[in-house]
N, C-alpha and C. Protein backbone atom coordinates (compact mmCIF):
# COMPACT_ATOMS: atom_id res chain seq x y z
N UNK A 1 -14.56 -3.47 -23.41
CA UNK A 1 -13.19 -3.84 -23.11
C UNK A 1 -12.54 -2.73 -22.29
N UNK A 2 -11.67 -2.79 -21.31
CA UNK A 2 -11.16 -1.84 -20.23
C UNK A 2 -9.66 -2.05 -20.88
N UNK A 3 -9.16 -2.04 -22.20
CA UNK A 3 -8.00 -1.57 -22.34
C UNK A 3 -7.24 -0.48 -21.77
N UNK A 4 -7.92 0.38 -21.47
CA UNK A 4 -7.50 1.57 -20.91
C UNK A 4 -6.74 1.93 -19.91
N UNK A 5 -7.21 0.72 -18.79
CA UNK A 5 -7.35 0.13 -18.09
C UNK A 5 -5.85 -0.50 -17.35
N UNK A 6 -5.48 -1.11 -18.29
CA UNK A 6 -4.69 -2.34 -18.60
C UNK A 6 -3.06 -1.64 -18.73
N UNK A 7 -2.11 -2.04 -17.95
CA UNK A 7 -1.22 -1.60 -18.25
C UNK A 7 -0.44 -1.99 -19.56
N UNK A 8 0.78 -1.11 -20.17
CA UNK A 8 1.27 -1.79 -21.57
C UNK A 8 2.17 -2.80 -21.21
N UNK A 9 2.01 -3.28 -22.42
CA UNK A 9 3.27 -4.44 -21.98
C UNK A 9 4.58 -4.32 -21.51
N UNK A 10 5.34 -2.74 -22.41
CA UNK A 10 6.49 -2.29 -21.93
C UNK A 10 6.50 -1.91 -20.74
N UNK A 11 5.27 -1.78 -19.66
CA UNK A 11 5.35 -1.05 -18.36
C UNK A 11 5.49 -2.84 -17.22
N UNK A 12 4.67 -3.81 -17.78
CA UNK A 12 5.11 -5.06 -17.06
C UNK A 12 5.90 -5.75 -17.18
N UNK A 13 6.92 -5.77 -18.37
CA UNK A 13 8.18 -6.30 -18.93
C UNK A 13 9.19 -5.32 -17.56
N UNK A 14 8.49 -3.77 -17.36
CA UNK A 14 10.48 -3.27 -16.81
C UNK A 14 9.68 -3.16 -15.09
N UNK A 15 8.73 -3.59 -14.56
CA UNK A 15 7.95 -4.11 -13.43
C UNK A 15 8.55 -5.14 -12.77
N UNK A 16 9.65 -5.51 -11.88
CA UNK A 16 9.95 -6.48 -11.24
C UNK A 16 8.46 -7.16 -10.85
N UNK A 17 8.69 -8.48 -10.96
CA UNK A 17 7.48 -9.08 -10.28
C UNK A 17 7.78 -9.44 -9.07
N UNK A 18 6.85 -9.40 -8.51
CA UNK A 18 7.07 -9.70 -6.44
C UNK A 18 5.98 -11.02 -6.60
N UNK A 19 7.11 -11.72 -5.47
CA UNK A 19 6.51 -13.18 -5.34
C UNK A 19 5.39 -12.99 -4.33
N UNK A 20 4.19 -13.18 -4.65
CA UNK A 20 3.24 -13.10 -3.77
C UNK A 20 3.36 -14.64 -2.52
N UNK A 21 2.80 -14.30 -1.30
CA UNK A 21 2.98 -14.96 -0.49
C UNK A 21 1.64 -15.25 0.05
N UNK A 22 0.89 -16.17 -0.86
CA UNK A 22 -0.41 -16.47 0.20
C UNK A 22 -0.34 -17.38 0.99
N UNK A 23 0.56 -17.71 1.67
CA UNK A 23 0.73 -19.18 2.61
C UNK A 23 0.86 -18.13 4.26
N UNK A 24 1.08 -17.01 4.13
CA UNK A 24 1.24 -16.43 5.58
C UNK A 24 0.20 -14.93 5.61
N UNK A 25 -0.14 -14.78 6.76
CA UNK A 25 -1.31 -13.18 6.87
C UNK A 25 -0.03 -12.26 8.08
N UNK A 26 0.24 -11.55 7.57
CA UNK A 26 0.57 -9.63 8.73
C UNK A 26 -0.43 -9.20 9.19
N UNK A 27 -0.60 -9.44 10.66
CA UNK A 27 -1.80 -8.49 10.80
C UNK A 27 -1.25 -7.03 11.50
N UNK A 28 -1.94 -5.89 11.21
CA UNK A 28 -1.44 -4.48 11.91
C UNK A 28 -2.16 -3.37 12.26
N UNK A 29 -1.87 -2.77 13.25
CA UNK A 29 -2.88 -2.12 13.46
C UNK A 29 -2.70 -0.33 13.59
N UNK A 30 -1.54 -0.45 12.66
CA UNK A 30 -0.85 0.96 12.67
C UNK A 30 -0.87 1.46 10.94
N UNK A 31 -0.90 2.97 10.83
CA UNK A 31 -0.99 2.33 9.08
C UNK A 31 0.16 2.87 8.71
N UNK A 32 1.43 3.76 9.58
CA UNK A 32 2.33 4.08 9.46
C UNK A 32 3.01 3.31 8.41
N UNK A 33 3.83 3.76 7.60
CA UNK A 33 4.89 2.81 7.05
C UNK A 33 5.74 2.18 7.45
N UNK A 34 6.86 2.93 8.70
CA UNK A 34 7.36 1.83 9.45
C UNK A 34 7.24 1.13 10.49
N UNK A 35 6.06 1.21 10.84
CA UNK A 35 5.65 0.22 11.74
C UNK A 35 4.76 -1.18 11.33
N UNK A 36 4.45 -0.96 9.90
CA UNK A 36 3.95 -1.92 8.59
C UNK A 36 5.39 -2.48 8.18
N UNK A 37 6.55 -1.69 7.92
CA UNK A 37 7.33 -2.53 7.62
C UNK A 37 8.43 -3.04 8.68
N UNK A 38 8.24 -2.85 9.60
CA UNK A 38 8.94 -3.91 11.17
C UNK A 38 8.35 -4.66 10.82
N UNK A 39 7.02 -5.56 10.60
CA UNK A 39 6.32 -6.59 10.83
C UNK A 39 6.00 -7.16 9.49
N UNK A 40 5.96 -6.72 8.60
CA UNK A 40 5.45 -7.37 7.11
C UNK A 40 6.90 -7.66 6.36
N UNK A 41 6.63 -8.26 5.12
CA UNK A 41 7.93 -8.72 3.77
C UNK A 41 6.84 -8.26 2.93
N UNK A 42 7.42 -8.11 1.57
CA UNK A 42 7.06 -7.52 0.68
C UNK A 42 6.32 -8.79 0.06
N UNK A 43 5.35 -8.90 -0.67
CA UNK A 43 4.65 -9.79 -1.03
C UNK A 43 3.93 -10.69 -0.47
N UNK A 44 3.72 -10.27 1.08
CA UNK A 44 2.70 -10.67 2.00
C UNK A 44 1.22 -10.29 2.12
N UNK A 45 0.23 -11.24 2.58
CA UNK A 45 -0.71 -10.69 2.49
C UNK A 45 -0.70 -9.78 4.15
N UNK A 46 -1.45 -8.69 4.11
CA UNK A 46 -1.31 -7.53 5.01
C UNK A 46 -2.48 -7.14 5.67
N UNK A 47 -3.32 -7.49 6.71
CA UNK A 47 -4.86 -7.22 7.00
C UNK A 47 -4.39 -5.87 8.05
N UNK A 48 -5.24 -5.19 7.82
CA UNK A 48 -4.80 -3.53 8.63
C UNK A 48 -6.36 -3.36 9.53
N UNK A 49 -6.51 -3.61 11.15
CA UNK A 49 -7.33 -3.70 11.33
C UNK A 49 -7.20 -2.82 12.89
N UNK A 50 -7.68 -1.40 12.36
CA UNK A 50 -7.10 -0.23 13.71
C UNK A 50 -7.79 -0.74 14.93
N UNK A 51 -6.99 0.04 16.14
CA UNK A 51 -7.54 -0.33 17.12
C UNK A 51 -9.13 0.58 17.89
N UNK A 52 -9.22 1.23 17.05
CA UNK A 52 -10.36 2.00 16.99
C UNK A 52 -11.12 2.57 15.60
N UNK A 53 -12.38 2.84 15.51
CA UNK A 53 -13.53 2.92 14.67
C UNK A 53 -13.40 4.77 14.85
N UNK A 54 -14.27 4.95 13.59
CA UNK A 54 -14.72 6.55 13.24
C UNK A 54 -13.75 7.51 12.67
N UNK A 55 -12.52 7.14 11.66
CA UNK A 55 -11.64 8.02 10.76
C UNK A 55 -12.16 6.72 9.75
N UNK A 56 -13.18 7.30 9.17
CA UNK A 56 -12.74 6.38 7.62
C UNK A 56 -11.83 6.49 6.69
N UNK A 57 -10.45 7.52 7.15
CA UNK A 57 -9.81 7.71 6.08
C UNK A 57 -9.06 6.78 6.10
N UNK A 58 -8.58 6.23 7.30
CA UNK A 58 -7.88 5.33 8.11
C UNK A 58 -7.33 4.15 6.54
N UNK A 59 -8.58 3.67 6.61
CA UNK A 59 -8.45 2.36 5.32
C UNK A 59 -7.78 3.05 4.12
N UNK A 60 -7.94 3.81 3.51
CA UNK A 60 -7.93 4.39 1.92
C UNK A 60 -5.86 4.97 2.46
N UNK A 61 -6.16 5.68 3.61
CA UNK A 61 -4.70 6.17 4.20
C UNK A 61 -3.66 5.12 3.93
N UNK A 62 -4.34 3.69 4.83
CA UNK A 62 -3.44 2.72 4.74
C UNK A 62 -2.99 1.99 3.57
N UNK A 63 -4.18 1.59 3.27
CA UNK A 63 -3.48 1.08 1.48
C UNK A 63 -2.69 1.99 0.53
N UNK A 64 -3.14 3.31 0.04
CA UNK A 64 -2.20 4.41 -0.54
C UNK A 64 -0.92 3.88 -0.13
N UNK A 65 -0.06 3.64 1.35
CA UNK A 65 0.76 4.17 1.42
C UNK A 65 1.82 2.30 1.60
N UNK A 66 0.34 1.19 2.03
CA UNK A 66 1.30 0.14 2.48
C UNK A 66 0.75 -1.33 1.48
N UNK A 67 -0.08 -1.04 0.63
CA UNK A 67 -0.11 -2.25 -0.65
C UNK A 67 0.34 -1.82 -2.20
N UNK A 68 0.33 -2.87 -2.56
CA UNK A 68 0.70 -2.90 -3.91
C UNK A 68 -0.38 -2.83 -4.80
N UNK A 69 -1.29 -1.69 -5.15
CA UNK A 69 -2.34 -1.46 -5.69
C UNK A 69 -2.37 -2.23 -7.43
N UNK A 70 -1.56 -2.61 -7.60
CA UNK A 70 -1.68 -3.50 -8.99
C UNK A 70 -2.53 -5.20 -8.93
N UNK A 71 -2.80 -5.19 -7.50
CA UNK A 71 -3.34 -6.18 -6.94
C UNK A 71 -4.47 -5.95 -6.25
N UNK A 72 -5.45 -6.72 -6.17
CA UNK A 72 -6.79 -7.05 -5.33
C UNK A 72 -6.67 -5.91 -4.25
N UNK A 73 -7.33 -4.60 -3.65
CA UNK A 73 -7.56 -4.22 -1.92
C UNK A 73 -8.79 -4.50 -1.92
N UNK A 74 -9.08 -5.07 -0.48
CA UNK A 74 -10.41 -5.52 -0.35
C UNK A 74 -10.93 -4.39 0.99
N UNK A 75 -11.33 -3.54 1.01
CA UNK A 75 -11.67 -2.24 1.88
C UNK A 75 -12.41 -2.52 2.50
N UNK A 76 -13.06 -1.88 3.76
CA UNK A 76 -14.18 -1.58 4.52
C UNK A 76 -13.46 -0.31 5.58
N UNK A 77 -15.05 0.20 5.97
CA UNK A 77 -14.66 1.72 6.82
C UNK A 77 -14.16 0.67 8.09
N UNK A 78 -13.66 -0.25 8.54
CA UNK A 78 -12.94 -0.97 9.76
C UNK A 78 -11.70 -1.66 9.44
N UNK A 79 -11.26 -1.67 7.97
CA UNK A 79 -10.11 -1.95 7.82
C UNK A 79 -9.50 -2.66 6.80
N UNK A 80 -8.69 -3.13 6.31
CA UNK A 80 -8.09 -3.46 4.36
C UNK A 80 -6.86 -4.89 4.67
N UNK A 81 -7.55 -5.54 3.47
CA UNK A 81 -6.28 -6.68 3.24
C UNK A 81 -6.09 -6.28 1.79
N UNK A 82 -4.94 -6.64 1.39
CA UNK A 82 -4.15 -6.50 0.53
C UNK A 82 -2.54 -7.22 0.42
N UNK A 83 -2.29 -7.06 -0.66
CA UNK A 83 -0.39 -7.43 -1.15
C UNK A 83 0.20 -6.58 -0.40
N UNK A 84 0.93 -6.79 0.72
CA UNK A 84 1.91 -5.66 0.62
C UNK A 84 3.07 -5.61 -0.11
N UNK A 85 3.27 -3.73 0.11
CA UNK A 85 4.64 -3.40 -0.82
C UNK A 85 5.34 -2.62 -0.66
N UNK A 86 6.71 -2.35 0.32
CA UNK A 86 6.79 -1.17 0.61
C UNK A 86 7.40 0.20 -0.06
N UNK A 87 7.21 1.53 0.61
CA UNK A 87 6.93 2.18 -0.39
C UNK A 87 8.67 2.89 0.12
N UNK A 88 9.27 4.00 -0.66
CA UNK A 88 10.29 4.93 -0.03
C UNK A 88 9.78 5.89 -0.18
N UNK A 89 9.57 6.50 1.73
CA UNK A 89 8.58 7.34 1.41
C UNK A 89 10.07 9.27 1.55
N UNK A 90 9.53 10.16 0.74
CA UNK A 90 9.76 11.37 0.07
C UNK A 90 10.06 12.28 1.74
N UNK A 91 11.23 12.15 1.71
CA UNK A 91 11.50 13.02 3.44
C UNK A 91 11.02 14.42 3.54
N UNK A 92 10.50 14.86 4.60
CA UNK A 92 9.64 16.20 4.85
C UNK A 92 10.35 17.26 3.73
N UNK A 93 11.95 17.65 3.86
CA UNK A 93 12.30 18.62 3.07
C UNK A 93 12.51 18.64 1.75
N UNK A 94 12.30 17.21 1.19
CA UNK A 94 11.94 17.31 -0.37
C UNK A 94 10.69 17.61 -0.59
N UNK A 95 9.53 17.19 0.43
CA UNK A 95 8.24 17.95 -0.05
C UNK A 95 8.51 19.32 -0.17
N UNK A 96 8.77 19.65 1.03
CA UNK A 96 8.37 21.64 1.33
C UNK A 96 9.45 22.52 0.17
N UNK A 97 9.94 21.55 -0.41
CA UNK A 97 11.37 22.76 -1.84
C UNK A 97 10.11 22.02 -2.63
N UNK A 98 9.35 21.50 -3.20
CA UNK A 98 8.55 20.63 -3.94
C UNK A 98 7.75 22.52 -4.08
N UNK A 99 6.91 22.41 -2.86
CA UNK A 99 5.77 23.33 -2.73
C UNK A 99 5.87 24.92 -2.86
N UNK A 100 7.92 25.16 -2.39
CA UNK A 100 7.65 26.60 -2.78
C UNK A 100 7.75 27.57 -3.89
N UNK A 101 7.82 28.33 -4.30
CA UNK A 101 8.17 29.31 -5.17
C UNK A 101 6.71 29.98 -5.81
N UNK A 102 5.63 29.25 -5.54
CA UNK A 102 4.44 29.16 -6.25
C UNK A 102 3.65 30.48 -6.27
């Protein structure tokens, strides 16, 4: 059993649910966030398919930052479908006060 796994119930009860949208495909070829979110809605399916080969980070980059990992990613080193979801991403100067004092 993968209970472990499994989120608790109190974590999908305070989880807005997003209406998934399998009736339409985003296709993109950027893995930026806002250039994923000019073109996608949230609960779309999202195929990320670069315009060039040889960064495999490319795929793993793109999903991290532009699906909803509580759902299906279907990967390859050429490119990822998934839910999208977008993210708010953490502006440069809250990282760098994040990193100093150390």
């Amino acid at each position: 059993m993968l209970a472990g796994c499994l989120p608790k119930d109190s974590e999908v009860a305070a989880t807005p649910s997003l209406k998934i949208n399998q009736e339409s495909l985003c296709q993109v070829d950027s893995w930026q966030h806002d250039a994923v979110a000019s073109l996608c809605s949230e609960g779309q399916k999202v195929v990320f398919l670069p315009n060039s080969f040889g960064n495999e980070q490319l795929p793993i980059i793109f999903s991290a930052v532009n699906c909803d990992l509580r759902y299906t990613v279907a990967l390859t080193k050429g490119g990822v479908t998934c839910i999208y979801k977008s993210i708010v991403p953490t502006p440069p100067a809250a990282q760098s006060k994040g990193s100093e004092g150390g």
